[in-house]
Protein backbone atom coordinates (compact mmCIF):
# COMPACT_ATOMS: atom_id res chain seq x y z
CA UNK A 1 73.70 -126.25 211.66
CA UNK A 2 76.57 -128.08 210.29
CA UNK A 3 80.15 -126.28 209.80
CA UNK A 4 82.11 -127.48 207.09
CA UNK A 5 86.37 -127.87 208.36
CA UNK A 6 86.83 -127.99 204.38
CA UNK A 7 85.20 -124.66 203.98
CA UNK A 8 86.89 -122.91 206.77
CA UNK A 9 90.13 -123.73 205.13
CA UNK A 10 89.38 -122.93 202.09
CA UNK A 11 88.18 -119.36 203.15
CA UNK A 12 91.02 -118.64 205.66
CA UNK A 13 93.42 -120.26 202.48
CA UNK A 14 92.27 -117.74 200.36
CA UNK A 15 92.14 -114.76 203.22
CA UNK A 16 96.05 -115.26 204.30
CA UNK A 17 97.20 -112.69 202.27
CA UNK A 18 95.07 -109.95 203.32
CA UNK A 19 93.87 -110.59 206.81
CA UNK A 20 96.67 -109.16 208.99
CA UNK A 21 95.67 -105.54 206.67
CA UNK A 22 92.45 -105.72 209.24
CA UNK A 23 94.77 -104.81 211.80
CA UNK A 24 96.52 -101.88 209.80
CA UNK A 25 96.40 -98.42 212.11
CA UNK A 26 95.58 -96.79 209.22
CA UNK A 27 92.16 -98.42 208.38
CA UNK A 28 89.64 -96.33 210.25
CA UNK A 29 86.45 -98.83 209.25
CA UNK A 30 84.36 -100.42 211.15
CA UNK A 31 85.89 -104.01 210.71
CA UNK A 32 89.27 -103.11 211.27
CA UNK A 33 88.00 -101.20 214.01
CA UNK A 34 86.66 -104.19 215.52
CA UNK A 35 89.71 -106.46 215.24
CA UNK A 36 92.12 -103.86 216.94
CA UNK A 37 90.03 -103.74 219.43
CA UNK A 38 89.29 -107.09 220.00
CA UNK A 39 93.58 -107.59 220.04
CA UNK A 40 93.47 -104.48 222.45
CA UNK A 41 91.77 -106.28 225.07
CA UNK A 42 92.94 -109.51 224.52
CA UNK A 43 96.37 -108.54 224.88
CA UNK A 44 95.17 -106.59 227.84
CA UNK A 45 94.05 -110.30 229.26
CA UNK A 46 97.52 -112.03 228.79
CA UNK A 47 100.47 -110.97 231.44
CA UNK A 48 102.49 -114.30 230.47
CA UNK A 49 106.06 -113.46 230.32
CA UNK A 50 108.58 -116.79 229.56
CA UNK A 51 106.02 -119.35 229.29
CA UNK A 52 105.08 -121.97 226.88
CA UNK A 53 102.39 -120.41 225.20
CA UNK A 54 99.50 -122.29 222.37
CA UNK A 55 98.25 -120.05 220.10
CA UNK A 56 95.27 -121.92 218.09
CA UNK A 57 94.25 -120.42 214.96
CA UNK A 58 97.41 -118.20 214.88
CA UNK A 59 96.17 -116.66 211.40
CA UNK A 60 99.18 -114.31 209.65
CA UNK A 61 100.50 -114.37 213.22
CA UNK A 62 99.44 -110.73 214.41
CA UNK A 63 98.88 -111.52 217.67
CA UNK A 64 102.09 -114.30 217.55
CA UNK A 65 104.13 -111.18 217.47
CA UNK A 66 102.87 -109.77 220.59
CA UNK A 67 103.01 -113.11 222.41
CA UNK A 68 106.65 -113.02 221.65
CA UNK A 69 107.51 -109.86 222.51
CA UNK A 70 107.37 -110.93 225.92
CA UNK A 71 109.81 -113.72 225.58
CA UNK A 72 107.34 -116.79 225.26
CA UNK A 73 107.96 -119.38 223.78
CA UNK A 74 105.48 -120.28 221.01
CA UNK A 75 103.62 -122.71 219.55
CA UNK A 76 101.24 -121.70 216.57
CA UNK A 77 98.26 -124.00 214.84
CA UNK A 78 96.25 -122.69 212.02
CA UNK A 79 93.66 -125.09 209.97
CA UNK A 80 94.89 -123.10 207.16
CA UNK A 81 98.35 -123.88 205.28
CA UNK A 82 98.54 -120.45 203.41
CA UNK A 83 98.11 -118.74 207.34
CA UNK A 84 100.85 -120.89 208.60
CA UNK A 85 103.05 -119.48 206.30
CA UNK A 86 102.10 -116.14 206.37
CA UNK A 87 103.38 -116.06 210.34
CA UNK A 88 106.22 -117.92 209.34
CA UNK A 89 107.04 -115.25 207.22
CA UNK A 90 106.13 -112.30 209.44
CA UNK A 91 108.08 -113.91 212.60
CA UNK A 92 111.02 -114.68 210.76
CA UNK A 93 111.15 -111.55 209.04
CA UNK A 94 111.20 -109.52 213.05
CA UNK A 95 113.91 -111.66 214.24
CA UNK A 96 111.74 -114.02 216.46
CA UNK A 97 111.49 -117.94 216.67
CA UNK A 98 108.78 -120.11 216.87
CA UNK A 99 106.81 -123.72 216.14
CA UNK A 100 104.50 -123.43 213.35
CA UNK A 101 102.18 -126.09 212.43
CA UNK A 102 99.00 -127.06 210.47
CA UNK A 103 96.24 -128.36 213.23
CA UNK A 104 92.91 -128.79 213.91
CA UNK A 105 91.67 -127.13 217.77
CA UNK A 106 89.91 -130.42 218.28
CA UNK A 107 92.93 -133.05 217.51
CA UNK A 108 95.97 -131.60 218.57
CA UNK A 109 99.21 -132.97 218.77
CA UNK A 110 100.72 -131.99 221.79
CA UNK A 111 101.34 -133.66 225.05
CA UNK A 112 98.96 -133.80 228.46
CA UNK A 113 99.42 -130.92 230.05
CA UNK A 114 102.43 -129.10 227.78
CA UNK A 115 100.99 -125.32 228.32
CA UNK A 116 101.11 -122.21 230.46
CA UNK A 117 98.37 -120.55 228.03
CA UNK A 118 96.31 -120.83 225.25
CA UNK A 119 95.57 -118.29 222.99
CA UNK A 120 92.33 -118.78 220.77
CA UNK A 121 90.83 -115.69 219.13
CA UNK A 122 88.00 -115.90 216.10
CA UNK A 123 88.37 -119.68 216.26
CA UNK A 124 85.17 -121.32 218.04
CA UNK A 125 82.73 -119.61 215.94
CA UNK A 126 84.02 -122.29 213.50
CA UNK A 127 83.97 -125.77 215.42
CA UNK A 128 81.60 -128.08 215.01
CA UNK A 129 81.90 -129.30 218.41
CA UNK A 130 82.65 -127.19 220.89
CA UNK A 131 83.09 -129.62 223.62
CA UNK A 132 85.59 -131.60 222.14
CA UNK A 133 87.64 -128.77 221.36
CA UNK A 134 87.12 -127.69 225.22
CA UNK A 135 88.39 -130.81 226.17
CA UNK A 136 91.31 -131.09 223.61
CA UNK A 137 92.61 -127.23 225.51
CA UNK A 138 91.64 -128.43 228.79
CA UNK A 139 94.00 -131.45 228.17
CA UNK A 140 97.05 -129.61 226.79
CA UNK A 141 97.04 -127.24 229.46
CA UNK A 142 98.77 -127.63 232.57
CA UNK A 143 97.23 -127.08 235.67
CA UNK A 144 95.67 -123.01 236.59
CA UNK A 145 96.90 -122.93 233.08
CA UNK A 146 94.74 -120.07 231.07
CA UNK A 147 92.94 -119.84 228.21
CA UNK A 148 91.79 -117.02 226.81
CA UNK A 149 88.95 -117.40 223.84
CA UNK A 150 86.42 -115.75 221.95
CA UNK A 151 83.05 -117.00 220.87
CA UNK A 152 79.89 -115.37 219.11
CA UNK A 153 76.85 -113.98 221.36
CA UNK A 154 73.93 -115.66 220.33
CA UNK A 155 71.83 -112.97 221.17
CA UNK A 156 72.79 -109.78 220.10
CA UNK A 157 70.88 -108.05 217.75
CA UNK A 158 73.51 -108.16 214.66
CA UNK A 159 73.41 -111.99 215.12
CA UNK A 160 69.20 -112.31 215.75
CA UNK A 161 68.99 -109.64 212.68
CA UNK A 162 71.83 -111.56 210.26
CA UNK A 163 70.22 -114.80 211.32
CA UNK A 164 66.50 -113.19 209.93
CA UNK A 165 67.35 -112.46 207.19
CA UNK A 166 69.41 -115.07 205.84
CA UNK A 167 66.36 -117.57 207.23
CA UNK A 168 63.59 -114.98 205.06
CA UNK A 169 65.86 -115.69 202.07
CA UNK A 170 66.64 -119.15 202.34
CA UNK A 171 62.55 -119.81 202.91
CA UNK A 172 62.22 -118.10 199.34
CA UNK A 173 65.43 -119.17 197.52
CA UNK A 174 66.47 -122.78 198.50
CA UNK A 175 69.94 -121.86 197.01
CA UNK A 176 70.71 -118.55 198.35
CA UNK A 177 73.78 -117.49 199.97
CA UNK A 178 74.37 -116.24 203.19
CA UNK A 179 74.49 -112.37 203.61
CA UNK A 180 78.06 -110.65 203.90
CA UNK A 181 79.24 -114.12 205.25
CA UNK A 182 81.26 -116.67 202.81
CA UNK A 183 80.70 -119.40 205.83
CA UNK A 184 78.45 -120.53 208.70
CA UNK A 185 79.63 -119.50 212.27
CA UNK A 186 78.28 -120.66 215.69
CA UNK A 187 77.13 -118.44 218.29
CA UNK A 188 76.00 -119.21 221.98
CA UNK A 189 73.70 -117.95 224.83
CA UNK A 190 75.37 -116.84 228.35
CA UNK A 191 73.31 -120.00 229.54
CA UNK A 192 75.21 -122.42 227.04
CA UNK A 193 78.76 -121.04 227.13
CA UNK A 194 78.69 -121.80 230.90
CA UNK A 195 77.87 -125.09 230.71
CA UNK A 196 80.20 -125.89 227.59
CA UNK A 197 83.03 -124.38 230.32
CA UNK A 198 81.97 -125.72 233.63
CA UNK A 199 81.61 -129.07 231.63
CA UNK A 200 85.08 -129.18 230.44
CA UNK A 201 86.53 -127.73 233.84
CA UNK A 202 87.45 -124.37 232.93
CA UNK A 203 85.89 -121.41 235.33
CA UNK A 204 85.90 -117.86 234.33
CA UNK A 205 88.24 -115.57 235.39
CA UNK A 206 87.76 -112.75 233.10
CA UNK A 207 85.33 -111.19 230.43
CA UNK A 208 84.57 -108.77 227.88
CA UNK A 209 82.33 -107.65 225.42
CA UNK A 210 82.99 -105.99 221.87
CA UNK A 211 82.20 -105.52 218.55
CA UNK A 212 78.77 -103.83 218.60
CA UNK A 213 76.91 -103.74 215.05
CA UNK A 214 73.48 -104.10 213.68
CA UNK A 215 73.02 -106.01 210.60
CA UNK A 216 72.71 -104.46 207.93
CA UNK A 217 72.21 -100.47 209.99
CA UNK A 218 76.10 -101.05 210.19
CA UNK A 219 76.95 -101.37 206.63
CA UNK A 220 75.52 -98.05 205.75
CA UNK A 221 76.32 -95.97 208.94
CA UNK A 222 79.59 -97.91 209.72
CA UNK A 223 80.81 -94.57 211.87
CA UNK A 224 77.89 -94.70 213.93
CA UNK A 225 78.34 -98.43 215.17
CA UNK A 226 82.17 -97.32 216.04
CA UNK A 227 81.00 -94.32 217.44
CA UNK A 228 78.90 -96.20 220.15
CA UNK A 229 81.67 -99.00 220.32
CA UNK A 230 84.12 -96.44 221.42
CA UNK A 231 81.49 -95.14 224.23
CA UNK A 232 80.40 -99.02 225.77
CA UNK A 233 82.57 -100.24 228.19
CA UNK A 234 84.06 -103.94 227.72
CA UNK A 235 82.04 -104.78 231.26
CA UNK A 236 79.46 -102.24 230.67
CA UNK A 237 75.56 -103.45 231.46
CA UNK A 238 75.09 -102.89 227.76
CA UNK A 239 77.36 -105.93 226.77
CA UNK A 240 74.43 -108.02 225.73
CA UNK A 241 74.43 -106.18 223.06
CA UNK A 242 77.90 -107.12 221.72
CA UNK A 243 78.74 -109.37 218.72
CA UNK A 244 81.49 -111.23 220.33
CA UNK A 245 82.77 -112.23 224.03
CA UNK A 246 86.25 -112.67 225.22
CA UNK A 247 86.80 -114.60 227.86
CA UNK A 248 89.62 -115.87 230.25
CA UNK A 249 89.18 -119.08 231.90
CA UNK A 250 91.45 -121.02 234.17
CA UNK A 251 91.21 -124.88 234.29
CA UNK A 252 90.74 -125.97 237.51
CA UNK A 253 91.37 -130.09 236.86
């Protein structure tokens, strides 16, 4: 499965305007839901206060904001141009300062070893290679530096049951289109997410699950799916059902 960097631009280009409204308090469905929840514990992961701080795919820069409340200093990369100046725009408009820049996670154009943290939410479900992104964060952190990431669980049941049925129409329809999704996104196993991290010298220091859905139950019964999301505990023994992991990882070398 091949994922097209021209077609994640081109849908996060055309999403800038609209994508920090996912994160608007007073959206009560079940994909807002999802991303302030997601920020909720991410936020809850990162306790950097005046640091140098990375923030790969920085989007409309909703999570930027938080980073600098707590008087980091920030650098933000987005594939997307029309992102990148959507947090330009937000930040500027709050009072705070920071380095905005168009970048790809698995060229970037820092120096060896230039951050405290690295912030990389809803971006690895779009890399191609995964390892060479690893190693590009590995080598512009410094040290015990942290990142914190998420990446798609492989087998939960919204990704086995979205993966079905976009195979059961591609087998009859050479042309169709994937379901509710405008582009491909990657997804690992427990099993291959280690080894991508241990690999690139990172070890885990922190976890959590989220998003729980059920393609397409949760597109019809959307209060259900936040309903049991609200009851499942980030660390709970039901976290293999989740859509999405976060994860906070230290590199050790």
């Amino acid at each position: 499965m091949k994922i097209e960097k021209n077609n994640v631009k081109d849908f996060f280009d055309f999403q800038a305007v609209n994508w920090s409204s996912n994160y608007d308090e007073k959206k009560k469905d079940l994909i807002s839901w999802d991303f302030k929840n997601r920020k909720k514990i991410v936020l809850s992961m990162f306790n950097f206060e005046n640091a140098k701080v990375l923030e790969v795919g920085c989007g409309p820069g909703t999570f930027s904001v938080e980073i600098l409340k707590k008087n980091n200093k920030l650098y933000g990369v987005d594939i997307s141009q029309e992102m990148i100046k959507e947090s330009e725009t937000r930040i500027q408009a709050l009072g705070f300062k920071a380095n905005f820049s168009v970048g790809d996670i698995s060229n970037l154009n820092f120096p060896k070893e230039f951050f405290d943290a690295v912030v990389a939410v809803g971006v690895l479900p779009y890399v191609n290679n995964d390892e060479k992104a690893f190693g590009e964060l590995n080598r512009v952190l410094k040290n015990n530096g942290i990142l914190i990431a998420t990446v798609n669980n492989k087998y939960s049941f919204n990704y086995l049951s979205r993966s079905f049925f976009n195979f059961f129409l591609r087998h009859f329809n050479k042309k169709s289109k994937l379901i509710f999704q405008k582009i491909r996104t990657k997804a690992y196993s427990e099993k291959e997410i280690k080894r991508v991290i241990s690999k690139n010298n990172f070890e885990i220091v922190d976890y959590a699950n989220c998003s729980y859905k059920f393609f397409p139950l949760h597109k019809v019964l959307p209060y259900l799916f936040i309903f049991f999301s609200k009851k499942i505990s980030p660390k709970s023994k039901l976290g293999f059902l989740g859509t999405e992991k976060i994860l906070k990882l230290r590199k050790i070398k």
